[in-house]
PDB file of N, CA and C in Angstrom:
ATOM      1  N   UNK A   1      49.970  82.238  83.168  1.00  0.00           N
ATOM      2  CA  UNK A   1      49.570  83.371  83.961  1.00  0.00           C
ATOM      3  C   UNK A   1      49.208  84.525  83.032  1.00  0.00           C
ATOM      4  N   UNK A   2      48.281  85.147  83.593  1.00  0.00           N
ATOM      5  CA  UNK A   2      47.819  86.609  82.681  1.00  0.00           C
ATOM      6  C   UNK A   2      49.186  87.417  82.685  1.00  0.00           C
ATOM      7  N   UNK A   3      48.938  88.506  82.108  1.00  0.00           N
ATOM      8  CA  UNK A   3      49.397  89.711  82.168  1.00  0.00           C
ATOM      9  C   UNK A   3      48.955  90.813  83.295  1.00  0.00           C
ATOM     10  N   UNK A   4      47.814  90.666  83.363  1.00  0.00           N
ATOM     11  CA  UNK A   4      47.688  91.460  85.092  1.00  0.00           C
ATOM     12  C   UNK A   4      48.268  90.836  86.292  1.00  0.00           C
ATOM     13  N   UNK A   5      48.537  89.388  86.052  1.00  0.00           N
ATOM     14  CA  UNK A   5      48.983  88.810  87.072  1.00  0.00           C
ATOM     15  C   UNK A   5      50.957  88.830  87.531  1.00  0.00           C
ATOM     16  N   UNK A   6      51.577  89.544  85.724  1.00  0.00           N
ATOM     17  CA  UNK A   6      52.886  89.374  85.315  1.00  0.00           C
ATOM     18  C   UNK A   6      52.999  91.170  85.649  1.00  0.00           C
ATOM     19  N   UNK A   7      51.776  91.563  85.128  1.00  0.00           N
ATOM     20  CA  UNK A   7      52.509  93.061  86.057  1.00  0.00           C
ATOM     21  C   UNK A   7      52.269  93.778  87.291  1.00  0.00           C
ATOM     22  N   UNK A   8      51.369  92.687  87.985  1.00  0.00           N
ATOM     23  CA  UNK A   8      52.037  92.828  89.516  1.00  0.00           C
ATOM     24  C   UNK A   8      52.750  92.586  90.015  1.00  0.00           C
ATOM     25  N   UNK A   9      52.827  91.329  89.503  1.00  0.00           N
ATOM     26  CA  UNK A   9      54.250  90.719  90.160  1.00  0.00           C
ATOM     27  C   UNK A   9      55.406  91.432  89.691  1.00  0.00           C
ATOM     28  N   UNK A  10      55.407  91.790  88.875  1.00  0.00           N
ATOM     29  CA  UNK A  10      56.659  92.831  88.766  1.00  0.00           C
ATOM     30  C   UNK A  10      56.966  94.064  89.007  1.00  0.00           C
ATOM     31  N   UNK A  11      55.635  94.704  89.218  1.00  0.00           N
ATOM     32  CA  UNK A  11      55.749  95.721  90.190  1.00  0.00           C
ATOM     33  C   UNK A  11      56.454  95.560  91.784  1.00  0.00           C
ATOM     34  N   UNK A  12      55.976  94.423  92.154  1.00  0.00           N
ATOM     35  CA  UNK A  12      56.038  93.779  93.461  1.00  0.00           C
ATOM     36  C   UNK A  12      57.557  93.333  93.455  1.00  0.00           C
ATOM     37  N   UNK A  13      58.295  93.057  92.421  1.00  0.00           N
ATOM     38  CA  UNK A  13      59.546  92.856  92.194  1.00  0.00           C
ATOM     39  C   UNK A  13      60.362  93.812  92.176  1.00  0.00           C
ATOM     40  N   UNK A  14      59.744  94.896  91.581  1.00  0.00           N
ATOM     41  CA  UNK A  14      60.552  96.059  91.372  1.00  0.00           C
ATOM     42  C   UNK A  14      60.737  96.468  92.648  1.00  0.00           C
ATOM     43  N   UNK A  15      60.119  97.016  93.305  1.00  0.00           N
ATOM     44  CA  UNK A  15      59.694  97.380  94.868  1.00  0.00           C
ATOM     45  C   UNK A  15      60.535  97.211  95.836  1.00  0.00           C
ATOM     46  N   UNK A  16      61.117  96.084  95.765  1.00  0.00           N
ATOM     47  CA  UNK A  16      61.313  94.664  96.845  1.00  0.00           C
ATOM     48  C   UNK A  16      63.239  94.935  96.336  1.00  0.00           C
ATOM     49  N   UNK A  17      63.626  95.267  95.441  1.00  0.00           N
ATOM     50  CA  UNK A  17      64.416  94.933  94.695  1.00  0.00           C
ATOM     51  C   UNK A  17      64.815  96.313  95.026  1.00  0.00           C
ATOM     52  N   UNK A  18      64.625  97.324  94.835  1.00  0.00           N
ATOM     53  CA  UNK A  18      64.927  99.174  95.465  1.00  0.00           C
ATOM     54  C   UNK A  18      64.757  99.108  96.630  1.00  0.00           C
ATOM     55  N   UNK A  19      64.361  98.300  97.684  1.00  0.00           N
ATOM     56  CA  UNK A  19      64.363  98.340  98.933  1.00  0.00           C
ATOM     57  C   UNK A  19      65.310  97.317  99.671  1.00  0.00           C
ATOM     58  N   UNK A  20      65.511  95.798  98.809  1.00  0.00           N
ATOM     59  CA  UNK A  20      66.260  95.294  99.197  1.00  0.00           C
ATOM     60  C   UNK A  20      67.891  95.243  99.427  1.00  0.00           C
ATOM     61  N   UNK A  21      67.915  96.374  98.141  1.00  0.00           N
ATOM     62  CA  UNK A  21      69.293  96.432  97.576  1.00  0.00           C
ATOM     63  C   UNK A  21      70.269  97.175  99.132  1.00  0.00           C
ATOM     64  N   UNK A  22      69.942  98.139  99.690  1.00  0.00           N
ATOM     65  CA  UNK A  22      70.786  99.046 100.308  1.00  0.00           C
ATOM     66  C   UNK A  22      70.841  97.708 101.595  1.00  0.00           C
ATOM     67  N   UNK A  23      69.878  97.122 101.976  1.00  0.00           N
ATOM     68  CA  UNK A  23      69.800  95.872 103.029  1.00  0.00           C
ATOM     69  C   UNK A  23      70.971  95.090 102.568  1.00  0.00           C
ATOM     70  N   UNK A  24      70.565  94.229 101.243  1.00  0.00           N
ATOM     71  CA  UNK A  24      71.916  93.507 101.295  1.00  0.00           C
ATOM     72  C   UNK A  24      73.393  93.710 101.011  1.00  0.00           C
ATOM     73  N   UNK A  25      73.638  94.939 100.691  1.00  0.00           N
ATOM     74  CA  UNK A  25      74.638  96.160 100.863  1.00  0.00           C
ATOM     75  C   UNK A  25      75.329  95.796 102.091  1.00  0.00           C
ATOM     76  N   UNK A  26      74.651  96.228 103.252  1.00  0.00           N
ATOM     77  CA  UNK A  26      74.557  95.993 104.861  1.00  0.00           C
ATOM     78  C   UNK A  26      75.224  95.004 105.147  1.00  0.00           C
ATOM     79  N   UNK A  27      74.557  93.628 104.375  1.00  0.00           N
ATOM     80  CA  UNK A  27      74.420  92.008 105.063  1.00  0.00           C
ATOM     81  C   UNK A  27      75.612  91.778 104.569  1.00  0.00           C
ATOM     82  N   UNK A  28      76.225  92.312 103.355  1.00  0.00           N
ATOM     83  CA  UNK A  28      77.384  91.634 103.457  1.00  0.00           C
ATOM     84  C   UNK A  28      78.830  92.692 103.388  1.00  0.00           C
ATOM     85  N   UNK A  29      78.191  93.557 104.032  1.00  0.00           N
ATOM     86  CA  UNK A  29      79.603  94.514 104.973  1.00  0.00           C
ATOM     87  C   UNK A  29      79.946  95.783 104.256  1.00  0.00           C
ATOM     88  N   UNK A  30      79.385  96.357 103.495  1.00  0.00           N
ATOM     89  CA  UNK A  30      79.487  97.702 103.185  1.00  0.00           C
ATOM     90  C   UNK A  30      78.289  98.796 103.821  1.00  0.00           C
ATOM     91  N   UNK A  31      78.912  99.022 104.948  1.00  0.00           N
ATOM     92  CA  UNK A  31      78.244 100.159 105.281  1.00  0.00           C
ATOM     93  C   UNK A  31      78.454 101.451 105.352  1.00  0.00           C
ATOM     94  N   UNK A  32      77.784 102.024 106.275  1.00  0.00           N
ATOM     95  CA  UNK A  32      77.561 103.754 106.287  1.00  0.00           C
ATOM     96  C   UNK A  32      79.156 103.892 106.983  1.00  0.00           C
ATOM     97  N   UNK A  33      79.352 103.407 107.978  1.00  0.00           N
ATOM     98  CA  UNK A  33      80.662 103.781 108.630  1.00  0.00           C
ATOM     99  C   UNK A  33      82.227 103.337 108.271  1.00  0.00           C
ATOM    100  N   UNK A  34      82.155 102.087 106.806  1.00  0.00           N
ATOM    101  CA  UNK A  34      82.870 101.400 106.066  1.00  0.00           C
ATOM    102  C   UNK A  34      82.791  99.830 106.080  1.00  0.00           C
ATOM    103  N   UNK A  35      83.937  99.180 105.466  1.00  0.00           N
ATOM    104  CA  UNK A  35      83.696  97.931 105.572  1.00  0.00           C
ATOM    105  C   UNK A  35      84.082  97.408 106.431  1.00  0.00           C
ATOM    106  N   UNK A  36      82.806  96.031 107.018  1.00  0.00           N
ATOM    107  CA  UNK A  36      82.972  95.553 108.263  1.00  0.00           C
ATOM    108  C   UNK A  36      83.693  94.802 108.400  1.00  0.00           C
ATOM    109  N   UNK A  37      84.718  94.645 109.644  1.00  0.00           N
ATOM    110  CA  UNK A  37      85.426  93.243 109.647  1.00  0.00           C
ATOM    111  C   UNK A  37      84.767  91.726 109.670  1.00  0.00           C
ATOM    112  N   UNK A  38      85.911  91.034 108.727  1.00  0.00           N
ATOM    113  CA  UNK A  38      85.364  90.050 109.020  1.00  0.00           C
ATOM    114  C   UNK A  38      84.315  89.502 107.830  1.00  0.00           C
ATOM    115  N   UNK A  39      83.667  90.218 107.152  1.00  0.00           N
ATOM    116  CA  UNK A  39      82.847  90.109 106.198  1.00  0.00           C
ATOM    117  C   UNK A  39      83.184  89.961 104.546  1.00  0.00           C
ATOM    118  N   UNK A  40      81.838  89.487 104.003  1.00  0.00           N
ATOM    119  CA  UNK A  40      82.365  89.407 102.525  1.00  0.00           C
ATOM    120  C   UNK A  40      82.823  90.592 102.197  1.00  0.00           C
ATOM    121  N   UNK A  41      82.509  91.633 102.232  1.00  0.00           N
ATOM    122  CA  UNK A  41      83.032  92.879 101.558  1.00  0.00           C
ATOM    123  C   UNK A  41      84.901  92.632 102.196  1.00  0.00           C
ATOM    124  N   UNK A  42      85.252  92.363 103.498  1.00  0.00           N
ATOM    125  CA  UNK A  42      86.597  92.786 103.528  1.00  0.00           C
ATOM    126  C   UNK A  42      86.991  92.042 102.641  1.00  0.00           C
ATOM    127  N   UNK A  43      86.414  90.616 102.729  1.00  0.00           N
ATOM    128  CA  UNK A  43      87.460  89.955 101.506  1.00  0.00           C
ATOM    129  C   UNK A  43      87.496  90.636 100.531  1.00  0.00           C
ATOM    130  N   UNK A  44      86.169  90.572 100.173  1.00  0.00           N
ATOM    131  CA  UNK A  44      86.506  91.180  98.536  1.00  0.00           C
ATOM    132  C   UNK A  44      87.926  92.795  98.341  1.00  0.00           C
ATOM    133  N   UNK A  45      87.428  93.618  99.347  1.00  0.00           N
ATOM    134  CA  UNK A  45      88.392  94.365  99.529  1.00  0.00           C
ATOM    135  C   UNK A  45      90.005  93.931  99.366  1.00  0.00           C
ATOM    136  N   UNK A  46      90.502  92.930 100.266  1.00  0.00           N
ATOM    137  CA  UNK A  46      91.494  92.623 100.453  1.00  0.00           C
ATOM    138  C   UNK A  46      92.112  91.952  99.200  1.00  0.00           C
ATOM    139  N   UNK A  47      91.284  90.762  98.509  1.00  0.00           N
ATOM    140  CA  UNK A  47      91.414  90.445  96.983  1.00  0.00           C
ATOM    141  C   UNK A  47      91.501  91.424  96.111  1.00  0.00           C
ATOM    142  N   UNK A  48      91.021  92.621  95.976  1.00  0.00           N
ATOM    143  CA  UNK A  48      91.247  93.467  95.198  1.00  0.00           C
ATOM    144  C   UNK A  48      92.233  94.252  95.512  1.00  0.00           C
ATOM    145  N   UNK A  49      92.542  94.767  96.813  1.00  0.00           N
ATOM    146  CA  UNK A  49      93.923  95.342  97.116  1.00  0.00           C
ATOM    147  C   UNK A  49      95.146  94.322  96.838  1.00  0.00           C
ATOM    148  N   UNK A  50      95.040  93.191  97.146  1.00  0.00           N
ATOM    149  CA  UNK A  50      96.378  92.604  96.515  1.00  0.00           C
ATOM    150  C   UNK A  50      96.334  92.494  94.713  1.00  0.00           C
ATOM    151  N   UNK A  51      95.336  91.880  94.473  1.00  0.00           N
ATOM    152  CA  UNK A  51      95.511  92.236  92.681  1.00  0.00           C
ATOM    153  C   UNK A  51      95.758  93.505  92.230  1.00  0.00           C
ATOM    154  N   UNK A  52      95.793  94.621  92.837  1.00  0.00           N
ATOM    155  CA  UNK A  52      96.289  96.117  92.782  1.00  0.00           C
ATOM    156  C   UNK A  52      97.676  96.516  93.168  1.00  0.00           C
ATOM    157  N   UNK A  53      97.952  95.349  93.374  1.00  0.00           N
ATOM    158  CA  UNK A  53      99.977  96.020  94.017  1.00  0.00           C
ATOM    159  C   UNK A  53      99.274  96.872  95.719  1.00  0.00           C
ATOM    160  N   UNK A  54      98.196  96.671  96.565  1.00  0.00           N
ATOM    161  CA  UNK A  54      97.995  97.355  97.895  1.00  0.00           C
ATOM    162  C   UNK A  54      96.994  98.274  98.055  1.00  0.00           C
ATOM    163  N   UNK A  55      96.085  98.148  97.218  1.00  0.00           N
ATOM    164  CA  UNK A  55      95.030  99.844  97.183  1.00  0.00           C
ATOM    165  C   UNK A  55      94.623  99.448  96.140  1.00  0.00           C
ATOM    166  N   UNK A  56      92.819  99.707  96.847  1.00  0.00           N
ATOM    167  CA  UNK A  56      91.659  99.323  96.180  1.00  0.00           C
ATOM    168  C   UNK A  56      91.379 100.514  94.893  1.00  0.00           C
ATOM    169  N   UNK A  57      91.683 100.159  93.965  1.00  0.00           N
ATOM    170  CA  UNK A  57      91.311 100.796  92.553  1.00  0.00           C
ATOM    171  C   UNK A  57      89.711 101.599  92.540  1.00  0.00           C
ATOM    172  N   UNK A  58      90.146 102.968  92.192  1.00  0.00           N
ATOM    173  CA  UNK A  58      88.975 103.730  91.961  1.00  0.00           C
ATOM    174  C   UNK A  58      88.262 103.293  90.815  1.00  0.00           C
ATOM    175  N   UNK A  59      86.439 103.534  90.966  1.00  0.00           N
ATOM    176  CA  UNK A  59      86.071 102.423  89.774  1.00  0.00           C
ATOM    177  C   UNK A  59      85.913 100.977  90.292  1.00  0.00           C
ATOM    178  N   UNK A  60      86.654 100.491  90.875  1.00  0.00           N
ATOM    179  CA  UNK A  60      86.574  99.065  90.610  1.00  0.00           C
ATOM    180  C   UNK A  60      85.252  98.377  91.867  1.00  0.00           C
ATOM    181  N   UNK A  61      84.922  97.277  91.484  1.00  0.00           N
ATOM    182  CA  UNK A  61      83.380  97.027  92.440  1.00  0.00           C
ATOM    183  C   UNK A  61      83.280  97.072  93.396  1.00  0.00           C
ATOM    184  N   UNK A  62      84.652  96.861  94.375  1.00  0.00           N
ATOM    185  CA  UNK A  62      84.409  97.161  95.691  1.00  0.00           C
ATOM    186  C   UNK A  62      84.552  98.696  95.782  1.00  0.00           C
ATOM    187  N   UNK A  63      84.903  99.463  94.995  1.00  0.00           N
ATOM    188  CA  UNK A  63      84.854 100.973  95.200  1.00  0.00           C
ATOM    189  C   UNK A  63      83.641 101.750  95.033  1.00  0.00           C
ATOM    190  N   UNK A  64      82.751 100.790  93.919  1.00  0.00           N
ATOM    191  CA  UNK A  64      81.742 101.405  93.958  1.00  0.00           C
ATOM    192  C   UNK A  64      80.664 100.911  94.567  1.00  0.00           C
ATOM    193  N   UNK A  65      80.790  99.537  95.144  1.00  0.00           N
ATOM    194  CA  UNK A  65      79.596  99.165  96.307  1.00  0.00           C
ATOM    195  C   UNK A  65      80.278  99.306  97.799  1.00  0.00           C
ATOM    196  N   UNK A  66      81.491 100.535  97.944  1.00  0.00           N
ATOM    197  CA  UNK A  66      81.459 100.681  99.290  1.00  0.00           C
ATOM    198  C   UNK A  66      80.907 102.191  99.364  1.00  0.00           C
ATOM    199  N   UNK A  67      80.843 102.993  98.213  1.00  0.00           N
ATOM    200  CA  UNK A  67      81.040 104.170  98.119  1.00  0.00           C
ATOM    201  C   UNK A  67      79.094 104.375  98.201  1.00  0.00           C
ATOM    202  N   UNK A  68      78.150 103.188  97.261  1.00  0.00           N
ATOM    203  CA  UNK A  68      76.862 102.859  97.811  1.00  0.00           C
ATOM    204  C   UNK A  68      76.418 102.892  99.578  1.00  0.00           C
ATOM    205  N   UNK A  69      77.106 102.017 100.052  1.00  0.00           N
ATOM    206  CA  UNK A  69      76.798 101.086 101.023  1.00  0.00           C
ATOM    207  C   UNK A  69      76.905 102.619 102.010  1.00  0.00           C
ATOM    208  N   UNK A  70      78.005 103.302 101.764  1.00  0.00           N
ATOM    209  CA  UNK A  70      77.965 104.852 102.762  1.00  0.00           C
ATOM    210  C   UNK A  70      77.213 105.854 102.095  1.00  0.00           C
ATOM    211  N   UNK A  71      77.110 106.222 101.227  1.00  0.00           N
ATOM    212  CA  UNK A  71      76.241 106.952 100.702  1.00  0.00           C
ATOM    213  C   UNK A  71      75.053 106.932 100.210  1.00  0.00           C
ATOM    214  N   UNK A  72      74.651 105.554 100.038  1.00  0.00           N
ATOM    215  CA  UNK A  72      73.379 105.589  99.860  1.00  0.00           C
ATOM    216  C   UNK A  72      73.271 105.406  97.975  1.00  0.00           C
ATOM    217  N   UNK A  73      72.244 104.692  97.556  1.00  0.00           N
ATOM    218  CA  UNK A  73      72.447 104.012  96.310  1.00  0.00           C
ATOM    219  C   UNK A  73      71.764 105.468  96.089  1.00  0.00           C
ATOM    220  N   UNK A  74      72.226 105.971  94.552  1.00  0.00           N
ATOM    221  CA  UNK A  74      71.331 107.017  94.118  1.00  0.00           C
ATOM    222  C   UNK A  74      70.039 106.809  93.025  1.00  0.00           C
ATOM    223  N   UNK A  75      69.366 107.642  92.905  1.00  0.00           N
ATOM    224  CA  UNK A  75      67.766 107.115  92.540  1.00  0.00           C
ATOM    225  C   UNK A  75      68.268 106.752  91.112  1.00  0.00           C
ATOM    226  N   UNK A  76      68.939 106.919  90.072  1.00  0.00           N
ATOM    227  CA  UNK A  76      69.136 106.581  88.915  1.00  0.00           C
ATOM    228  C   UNK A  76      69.155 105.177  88.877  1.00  0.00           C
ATOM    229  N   UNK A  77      70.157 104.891  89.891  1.00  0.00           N
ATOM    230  CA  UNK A  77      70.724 103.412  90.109  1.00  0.00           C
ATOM    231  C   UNK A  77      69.658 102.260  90.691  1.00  0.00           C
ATOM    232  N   UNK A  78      68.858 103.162  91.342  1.00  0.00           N
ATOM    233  CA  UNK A  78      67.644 102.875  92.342  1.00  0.00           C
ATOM    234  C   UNK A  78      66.729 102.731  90.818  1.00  0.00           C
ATOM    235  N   UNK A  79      66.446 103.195  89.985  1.00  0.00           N
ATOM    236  CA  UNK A  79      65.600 102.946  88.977  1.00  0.00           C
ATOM    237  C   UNK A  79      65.791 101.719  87.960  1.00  0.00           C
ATOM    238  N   UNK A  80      67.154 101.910  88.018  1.00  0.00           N
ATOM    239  CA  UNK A  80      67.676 100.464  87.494  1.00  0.00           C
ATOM    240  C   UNK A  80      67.712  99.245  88.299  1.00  0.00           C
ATOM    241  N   UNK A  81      67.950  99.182  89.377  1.00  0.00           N
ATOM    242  CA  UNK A  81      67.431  98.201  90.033  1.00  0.00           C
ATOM    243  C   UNK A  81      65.863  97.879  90.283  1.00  0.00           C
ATOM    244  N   UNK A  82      65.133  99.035  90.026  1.00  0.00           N
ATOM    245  CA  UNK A  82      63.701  98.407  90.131  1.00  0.00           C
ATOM    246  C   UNK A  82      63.322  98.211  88.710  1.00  0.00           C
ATOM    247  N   UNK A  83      63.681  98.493  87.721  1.00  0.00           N
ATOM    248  CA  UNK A  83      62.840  97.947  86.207  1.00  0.00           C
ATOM    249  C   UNK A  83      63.812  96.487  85.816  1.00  0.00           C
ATOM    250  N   UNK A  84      65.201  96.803  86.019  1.00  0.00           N
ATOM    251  CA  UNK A  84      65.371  95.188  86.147  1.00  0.00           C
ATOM    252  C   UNK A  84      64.705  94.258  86.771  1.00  0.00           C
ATOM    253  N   UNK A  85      64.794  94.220  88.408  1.00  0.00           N
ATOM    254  CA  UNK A  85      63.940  93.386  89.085  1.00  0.00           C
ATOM    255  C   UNK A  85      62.651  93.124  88.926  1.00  0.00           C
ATOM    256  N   UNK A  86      61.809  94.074  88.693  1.00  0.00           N
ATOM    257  CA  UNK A  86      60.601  94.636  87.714  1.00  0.00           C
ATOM    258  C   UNK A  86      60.128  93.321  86.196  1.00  0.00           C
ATOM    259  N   UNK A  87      60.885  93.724  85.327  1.00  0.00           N
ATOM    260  CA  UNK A  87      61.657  93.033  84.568  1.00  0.00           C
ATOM    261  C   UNK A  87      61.556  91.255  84.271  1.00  0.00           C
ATOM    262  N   UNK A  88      62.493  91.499  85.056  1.00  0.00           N
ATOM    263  CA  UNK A  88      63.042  90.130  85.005  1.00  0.00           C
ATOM    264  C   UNK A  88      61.761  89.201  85.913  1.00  0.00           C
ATOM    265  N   UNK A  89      60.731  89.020  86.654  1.00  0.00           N
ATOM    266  CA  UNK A  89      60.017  88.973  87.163  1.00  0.00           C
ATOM    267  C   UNK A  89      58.796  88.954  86.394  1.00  0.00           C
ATOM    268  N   UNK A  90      58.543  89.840  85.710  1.00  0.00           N
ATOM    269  CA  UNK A  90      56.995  89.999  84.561  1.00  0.00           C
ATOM    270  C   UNK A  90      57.568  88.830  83.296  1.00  0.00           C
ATOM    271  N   UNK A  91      58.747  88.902  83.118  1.00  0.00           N
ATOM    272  CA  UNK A  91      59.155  87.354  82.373  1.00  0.00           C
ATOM    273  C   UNK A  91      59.324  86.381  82.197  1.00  0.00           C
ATOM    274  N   UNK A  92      59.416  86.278  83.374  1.00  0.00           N
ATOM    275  CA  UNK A  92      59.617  84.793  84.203  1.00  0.00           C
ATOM    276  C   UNK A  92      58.251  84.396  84.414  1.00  0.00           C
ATOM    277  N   UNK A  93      57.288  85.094  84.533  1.00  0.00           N
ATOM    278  CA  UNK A  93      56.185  85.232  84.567  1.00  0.00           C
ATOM    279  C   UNK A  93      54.550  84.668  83.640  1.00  0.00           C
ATOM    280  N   UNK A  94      55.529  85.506  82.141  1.00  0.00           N
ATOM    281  CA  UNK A  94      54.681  85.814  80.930  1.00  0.00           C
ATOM    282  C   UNK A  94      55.263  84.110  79.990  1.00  0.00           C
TER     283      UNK A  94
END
């Protein structure tokens, strides 16, 4: 494949990848109003509250993809997810 063809597609990756992210946030239970029952996020929650002695550790991944999932990913993070996806995509590519 060309290179015009490796940096669309990774544009098209990048894109997809800053838009997808807050979606699958959603799909697997961190949302705006907290984590959903029933879902991967509670587990993960609940696994991490018992490896904690009862309470989910500040910092730790479910703290910071629940603290996303309600607030909203911020554009820094949002930039890193699109030049990775971006990225990784024009390479796979080239």
């Amino acid at each position: 494949m060309g290179l015009l063809t490796a940096a669309i597609a990774g544009g098209v990756a990048a894109a997809t990848g800053v838009v997808a992210a807050p979606v699958v946030l959603g799909l697997v239970g961190f949302t705006s109003v907290g984590i959903a029952a029933g879902s991967i996020a509670s587990s993960m929650m609940s696994a991490a509250a018992v490896a904690n002695g009862g309470a989910v550790a500040a910092g730790s991944a479910v703290a910071v993809l629940q603290a996303a999932g309600a607030a909203g990913i911020p554009v820094a993070v949002q930039t890193v997810i699109g030049a990775v996806s971006g990225g990784v995509a024009a390479a796979v590519l080239i």
